[in-house]
C-alpha atoms as a PDB file:
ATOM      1  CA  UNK A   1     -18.295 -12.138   8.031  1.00  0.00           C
ATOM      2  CA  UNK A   2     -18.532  -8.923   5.798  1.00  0.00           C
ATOM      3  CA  UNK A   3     -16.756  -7.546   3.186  1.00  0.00           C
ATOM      4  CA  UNK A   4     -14.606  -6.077   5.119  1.00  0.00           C
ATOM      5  CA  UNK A   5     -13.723  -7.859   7.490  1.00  0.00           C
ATOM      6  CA  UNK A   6     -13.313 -11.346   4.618  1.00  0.00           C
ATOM      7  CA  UNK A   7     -10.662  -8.204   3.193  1.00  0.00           C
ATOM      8  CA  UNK A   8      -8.186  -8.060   6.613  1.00  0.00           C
ATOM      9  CA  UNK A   9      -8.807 -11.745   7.145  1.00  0.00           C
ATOM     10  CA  UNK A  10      -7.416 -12.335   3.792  1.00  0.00           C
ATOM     11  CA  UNK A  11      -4.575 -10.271   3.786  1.00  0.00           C
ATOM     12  CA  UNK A  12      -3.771 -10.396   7.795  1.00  0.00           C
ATOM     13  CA  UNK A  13      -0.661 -12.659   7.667  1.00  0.00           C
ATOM     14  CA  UNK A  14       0.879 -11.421   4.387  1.00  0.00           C
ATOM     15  CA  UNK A  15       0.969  -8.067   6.063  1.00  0.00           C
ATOM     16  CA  UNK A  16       2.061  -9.172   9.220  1.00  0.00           C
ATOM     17  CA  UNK A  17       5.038 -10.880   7.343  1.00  0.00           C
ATOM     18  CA  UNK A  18       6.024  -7.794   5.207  1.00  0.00           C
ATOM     19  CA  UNK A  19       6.042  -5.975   9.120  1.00  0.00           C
ATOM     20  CA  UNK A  20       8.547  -8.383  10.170  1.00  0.00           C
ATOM     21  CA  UNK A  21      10.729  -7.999   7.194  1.00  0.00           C
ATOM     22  CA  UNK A  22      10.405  -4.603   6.156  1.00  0.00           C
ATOM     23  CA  UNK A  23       9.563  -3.005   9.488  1.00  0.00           C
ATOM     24  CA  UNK A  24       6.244  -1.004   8.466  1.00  0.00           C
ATOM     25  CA  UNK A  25       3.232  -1.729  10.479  1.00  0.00           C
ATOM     26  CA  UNK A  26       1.000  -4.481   9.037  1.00  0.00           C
ATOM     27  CA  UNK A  27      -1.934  -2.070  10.106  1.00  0.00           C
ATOM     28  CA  UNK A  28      -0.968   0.588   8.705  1.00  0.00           C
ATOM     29  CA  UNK A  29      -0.854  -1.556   5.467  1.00  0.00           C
ATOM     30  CA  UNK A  30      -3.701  -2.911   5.980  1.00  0.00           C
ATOM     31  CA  UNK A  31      -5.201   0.222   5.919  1.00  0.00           C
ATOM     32  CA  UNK A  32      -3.543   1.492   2.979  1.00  0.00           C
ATOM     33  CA  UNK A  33      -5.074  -1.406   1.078  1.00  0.00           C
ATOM     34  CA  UNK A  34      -8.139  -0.931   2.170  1.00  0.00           C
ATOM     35  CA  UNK A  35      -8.586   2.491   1.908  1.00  0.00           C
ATOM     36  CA  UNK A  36      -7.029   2.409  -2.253  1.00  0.00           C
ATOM     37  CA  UNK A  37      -9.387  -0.507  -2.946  1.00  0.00           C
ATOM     38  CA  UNK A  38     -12.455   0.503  -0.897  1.00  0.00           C
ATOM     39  CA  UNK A  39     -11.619  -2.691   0.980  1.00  0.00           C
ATOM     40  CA  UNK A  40     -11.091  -4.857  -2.298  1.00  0.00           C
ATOM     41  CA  UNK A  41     -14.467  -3.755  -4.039  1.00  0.00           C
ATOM     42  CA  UNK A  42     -11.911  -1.429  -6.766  1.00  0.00           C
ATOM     43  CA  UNK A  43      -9.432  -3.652  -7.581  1.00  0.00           C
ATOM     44  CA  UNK A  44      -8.746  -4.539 -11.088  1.00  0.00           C
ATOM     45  CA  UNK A  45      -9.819  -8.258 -11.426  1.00  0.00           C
ATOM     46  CA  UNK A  46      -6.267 -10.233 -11.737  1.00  0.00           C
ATOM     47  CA  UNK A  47      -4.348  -7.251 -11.127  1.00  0.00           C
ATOM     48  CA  UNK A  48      -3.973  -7.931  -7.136  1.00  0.00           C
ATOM     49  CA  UNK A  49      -2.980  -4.290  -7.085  1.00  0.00           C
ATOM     50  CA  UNK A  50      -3.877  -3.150  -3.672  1.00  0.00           C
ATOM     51  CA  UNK A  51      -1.964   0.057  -3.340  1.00  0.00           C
ATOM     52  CA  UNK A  52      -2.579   1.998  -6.720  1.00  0.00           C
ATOM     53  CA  UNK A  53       1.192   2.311  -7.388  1.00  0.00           C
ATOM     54  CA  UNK A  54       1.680   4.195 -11.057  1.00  0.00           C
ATOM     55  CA  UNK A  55       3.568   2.138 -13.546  1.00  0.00           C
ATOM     56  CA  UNK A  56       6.377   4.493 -14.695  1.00  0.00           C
ATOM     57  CA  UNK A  57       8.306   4.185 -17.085  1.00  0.00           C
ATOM     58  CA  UNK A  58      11.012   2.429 -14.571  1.00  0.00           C
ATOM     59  CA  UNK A  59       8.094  -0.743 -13.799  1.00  0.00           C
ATOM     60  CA  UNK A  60       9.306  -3.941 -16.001  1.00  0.00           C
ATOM     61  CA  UNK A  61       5.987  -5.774 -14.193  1.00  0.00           C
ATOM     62  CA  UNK A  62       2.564  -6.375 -15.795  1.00  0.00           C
ATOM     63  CA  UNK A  63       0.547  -2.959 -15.369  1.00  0.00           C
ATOM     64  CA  UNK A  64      -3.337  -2.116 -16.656  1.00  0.00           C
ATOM     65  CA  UNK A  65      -4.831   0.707 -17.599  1.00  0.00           C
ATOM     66  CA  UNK A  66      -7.598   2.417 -14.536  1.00  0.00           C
ATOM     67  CA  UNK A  67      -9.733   5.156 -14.455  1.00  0.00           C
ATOM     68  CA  UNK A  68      -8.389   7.215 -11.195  1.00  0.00           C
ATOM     69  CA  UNK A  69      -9.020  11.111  -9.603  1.00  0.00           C
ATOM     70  CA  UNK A  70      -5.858  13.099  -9.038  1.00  0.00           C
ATOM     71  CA  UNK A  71      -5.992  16.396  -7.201  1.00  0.00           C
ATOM     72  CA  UNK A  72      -3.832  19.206  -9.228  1.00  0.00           C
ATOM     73  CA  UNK A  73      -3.102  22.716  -8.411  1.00  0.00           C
ATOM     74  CA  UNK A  74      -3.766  23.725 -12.138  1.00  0.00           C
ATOM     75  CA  UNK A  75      -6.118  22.385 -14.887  1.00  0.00           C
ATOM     76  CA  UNK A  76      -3.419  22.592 -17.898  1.00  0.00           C
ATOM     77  CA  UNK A  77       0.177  21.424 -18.041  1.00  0.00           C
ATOM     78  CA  UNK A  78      -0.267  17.522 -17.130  1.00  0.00           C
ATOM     79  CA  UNK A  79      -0.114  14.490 -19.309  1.00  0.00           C
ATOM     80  CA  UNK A  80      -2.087  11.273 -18.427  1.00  0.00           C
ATOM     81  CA  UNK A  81      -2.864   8.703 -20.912  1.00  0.00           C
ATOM     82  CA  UNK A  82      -6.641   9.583 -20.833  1.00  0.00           C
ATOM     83  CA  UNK A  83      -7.899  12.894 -19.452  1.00  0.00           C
ATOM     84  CA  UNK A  84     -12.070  12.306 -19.058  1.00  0.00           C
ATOM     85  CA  UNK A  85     -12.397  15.292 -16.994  1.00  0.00           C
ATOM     86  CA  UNK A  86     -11.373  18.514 -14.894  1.00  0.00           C
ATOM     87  CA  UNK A  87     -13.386  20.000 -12.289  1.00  0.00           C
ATOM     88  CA  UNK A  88     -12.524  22.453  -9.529  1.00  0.00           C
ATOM     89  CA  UNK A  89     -12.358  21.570  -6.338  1.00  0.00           C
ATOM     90  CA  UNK A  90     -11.222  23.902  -2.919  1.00  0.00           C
ATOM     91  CA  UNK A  91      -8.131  25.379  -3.979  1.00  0.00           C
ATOM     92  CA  UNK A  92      -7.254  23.095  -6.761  1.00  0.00           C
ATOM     93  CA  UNK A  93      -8.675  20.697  -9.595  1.00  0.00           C
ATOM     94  CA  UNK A  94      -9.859  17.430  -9.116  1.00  0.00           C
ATOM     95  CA  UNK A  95      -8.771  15.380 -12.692  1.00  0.00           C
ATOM     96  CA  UNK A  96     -10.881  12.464 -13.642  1.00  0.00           C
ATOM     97  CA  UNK A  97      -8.520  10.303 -15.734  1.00  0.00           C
ATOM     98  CA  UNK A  98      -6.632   6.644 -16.864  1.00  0.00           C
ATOM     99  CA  UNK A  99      -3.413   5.951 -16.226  1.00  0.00           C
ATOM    100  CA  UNK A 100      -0.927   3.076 -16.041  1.00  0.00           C
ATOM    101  CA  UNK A 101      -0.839   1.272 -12.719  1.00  0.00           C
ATOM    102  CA  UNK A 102       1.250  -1.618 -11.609  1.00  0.00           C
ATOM    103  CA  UNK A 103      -0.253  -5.350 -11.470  1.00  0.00           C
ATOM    104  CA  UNK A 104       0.415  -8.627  -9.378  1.00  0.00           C
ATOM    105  CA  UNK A 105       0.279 -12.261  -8.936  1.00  0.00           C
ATOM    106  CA  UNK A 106      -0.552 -11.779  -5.650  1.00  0.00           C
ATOM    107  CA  UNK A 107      -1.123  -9.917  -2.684  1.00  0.00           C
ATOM    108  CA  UNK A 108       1.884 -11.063  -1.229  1.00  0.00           C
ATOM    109  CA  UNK A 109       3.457  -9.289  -4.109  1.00  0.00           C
ATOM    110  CA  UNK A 110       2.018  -6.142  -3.901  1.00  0.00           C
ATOM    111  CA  UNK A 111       2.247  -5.819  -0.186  1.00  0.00           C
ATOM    112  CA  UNK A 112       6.151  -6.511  -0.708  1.00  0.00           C
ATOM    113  CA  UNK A 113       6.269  -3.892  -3.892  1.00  0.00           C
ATOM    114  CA  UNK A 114       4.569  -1.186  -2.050  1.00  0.00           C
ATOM    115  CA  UNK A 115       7.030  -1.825   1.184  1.00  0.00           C
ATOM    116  CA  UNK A 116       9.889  -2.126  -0.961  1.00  0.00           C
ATOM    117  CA  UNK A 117       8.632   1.705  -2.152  1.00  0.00           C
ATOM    118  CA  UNK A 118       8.297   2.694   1.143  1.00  0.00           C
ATOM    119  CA  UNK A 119      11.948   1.919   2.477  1.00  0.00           C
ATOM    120  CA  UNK A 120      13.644   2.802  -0.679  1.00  0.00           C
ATOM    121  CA  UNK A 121      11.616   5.819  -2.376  1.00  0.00           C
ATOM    122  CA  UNK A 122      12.725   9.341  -0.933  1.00  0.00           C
ATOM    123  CA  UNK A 123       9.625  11.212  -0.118  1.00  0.00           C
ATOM    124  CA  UNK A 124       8.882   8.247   2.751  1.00  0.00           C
ATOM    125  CA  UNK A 125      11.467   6.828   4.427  1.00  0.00           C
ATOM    126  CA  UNK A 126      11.225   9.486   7.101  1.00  0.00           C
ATOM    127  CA  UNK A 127       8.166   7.134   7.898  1.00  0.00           C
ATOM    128  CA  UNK A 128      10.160   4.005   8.792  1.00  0.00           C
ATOM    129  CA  UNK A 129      11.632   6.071  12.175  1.00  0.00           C
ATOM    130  CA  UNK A 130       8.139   6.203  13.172  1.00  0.00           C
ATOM    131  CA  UNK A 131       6.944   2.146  13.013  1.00  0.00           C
ATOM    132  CA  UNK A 132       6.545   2.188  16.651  1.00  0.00           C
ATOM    133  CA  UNK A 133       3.978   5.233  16.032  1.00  0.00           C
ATOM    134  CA  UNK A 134       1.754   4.162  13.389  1.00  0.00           C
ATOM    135  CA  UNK A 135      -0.155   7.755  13.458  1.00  0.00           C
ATOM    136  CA  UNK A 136       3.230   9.544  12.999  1.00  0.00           C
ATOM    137  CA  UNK A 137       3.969   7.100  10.332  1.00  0.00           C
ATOM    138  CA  UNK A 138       0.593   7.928   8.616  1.00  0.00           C
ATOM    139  CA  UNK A 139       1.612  11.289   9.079  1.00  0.00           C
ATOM    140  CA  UNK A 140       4.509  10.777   6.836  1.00  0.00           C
ATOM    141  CA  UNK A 141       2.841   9.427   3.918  1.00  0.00           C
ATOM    142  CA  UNK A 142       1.000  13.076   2.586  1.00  0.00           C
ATOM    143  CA  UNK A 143       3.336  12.423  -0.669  1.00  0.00           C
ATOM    144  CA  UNK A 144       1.310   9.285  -1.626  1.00  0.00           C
ATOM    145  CA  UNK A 145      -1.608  10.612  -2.610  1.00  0.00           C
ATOM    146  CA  UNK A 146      -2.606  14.039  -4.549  1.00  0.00           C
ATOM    147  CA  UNK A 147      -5.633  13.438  -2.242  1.00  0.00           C
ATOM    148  CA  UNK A 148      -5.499  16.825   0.155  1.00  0.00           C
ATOM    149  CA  UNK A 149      -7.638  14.646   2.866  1.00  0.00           C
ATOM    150  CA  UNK A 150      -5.782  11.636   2.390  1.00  0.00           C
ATOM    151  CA  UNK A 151      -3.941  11.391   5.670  1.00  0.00           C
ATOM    152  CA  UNK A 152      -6.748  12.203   7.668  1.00  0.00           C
ATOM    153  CA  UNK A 153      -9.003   9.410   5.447  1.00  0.00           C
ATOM    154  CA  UNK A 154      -5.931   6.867   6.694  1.00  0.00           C
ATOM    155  CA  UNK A 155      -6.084   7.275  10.022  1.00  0.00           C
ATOM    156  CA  UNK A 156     -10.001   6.917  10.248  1.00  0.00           C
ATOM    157  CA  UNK A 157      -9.794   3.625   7.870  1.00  0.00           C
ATOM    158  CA  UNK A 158      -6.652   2.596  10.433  1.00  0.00           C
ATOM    159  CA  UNK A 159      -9.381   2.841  13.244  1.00  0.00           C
ATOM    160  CA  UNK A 160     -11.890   0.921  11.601  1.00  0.00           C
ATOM    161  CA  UNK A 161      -8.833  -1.855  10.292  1.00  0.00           C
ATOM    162  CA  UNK A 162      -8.004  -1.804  14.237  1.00  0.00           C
ATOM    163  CA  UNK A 163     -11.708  -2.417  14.683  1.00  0.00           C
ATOM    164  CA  UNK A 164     -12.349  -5.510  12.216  1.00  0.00           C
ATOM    165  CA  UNK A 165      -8.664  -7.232  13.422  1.00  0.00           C
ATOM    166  CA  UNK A 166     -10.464  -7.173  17.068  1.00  0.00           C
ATOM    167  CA  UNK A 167     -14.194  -8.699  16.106  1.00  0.00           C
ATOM    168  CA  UNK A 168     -11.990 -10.884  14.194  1.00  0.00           C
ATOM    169  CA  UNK A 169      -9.497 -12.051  16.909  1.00  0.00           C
ATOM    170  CA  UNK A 170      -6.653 -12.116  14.855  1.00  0.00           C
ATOM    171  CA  UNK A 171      -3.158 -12.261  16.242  1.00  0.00           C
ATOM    172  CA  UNK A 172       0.155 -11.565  15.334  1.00  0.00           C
ATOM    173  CA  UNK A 173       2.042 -14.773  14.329  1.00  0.00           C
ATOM    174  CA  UNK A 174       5.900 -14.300  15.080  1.00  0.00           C
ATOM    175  CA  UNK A 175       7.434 -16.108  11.356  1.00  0.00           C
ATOM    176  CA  UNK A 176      10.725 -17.030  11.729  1.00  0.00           C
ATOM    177  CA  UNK A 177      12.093 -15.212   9.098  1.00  0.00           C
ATOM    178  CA  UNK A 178      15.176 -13.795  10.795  1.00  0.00           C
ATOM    179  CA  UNK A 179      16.134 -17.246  12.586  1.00  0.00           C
ATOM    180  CA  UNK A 180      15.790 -18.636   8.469  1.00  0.00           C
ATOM    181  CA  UNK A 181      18.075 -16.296   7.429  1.00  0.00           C
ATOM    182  CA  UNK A 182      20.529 -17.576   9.969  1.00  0.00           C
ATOM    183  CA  UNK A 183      20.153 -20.716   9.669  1.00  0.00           C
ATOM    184  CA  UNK A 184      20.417 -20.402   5.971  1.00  0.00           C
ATOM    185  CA  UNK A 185      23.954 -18.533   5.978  1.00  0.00           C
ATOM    186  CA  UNK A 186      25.436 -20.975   8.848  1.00  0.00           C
ATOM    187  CA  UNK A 187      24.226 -23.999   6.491  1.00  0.00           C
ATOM    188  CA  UNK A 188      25.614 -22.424   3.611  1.00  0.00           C
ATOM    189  CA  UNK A 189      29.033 -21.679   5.465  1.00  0.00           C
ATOM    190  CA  UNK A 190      29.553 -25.069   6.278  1.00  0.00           C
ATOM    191  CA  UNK A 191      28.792 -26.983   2.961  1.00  0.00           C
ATOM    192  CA  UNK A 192      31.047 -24.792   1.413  1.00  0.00           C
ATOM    193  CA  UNK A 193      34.070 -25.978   3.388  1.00  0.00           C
END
């Protein structure tokens, strides 16, 4: 098994859960992940970040410190704990710097922090109409990244995710989340009279 493929394996039913819950399409986060971690090879050892979602000054959570590229339209004006360098690149500037990014103890809990971002931060819940369309939800996602190519690199990683899942045979496991829930409210309504 390669790299790549040990990465989907790994994280194949965690993201098929968050799908089932949160309604975004496990490939599509699969993708995601493996496109910000070059399929695991960048991430932070113990940090089980696979998303690269900035640690604001909001995040309560463990965070760490990584070196990152951000693409800017100017090369003044922006604050980053550590700028290491500014270069120009097409119509903009590519930054070379650290900053604060949030950490896990999981990968169950990242893939549930980065959906939870998805459904409740502004710029992408326009996304969530599209889960049935997991190109036009890709589509929706340009805000994620300062990367100009960034949607375009998704989709191509998507195809390649699509790709491994198949050599791989994995399959969708149905977990009975919604039936728990059920269960778990009509248990709770009858102890309690």
């Amino acid at each position: 098994m390669t790299n790549s493929e040990q990465f989907i394996y790994e994280l194949f039913d965690n993201a098929v859960k968050i799908e089932q819950v949160y309604n975004i399409p496990f490939d599509v986060l699969l993708s995601q992940a493996a496109l910000e971690t070059g399929w695991g090879e960048t991430i932070n050892p113990g940090s089980n970040a696979y998303f690269g979602i900035k640690a604001g000054g909001s995040w309560k959570g463990k965070r760490h410190l990584v070196t990152t590229h951000e693409y800017h339209n100017t090369n003044t004006g922006i604050t980053y704990p550590q700028v290491i360098s500014i270069t120009p690149s097409g119509n903009g500037y590519l930054w070379k710097v650290k900053d604060w990014f949030r950490s896990y103890d999981n990968s169950y809990d990242s893939l549930k922090d980065y959906a939870k971002l998805l459904t409740q931060g502004q710029p992408y819940k326009n996304a969530l109409q599209y889960k049935d369309n997991p190109d036009l939800f890709i589509e929706q996602l340009g805000a994620y990244a300062t990367d100009p190519e960034y949607i375009n690199k998704l989709k191509a990683v998507r195809q390649s995710v699509l790709n491994k899942i198949q050599t791989l045979n994995l399959k969708k496991k149905l977990y009975p989340i919604g039936l728990i829930l059920i269960l778990g409210g009509l248990l709770f309504y009858y102890l309690k009279k």
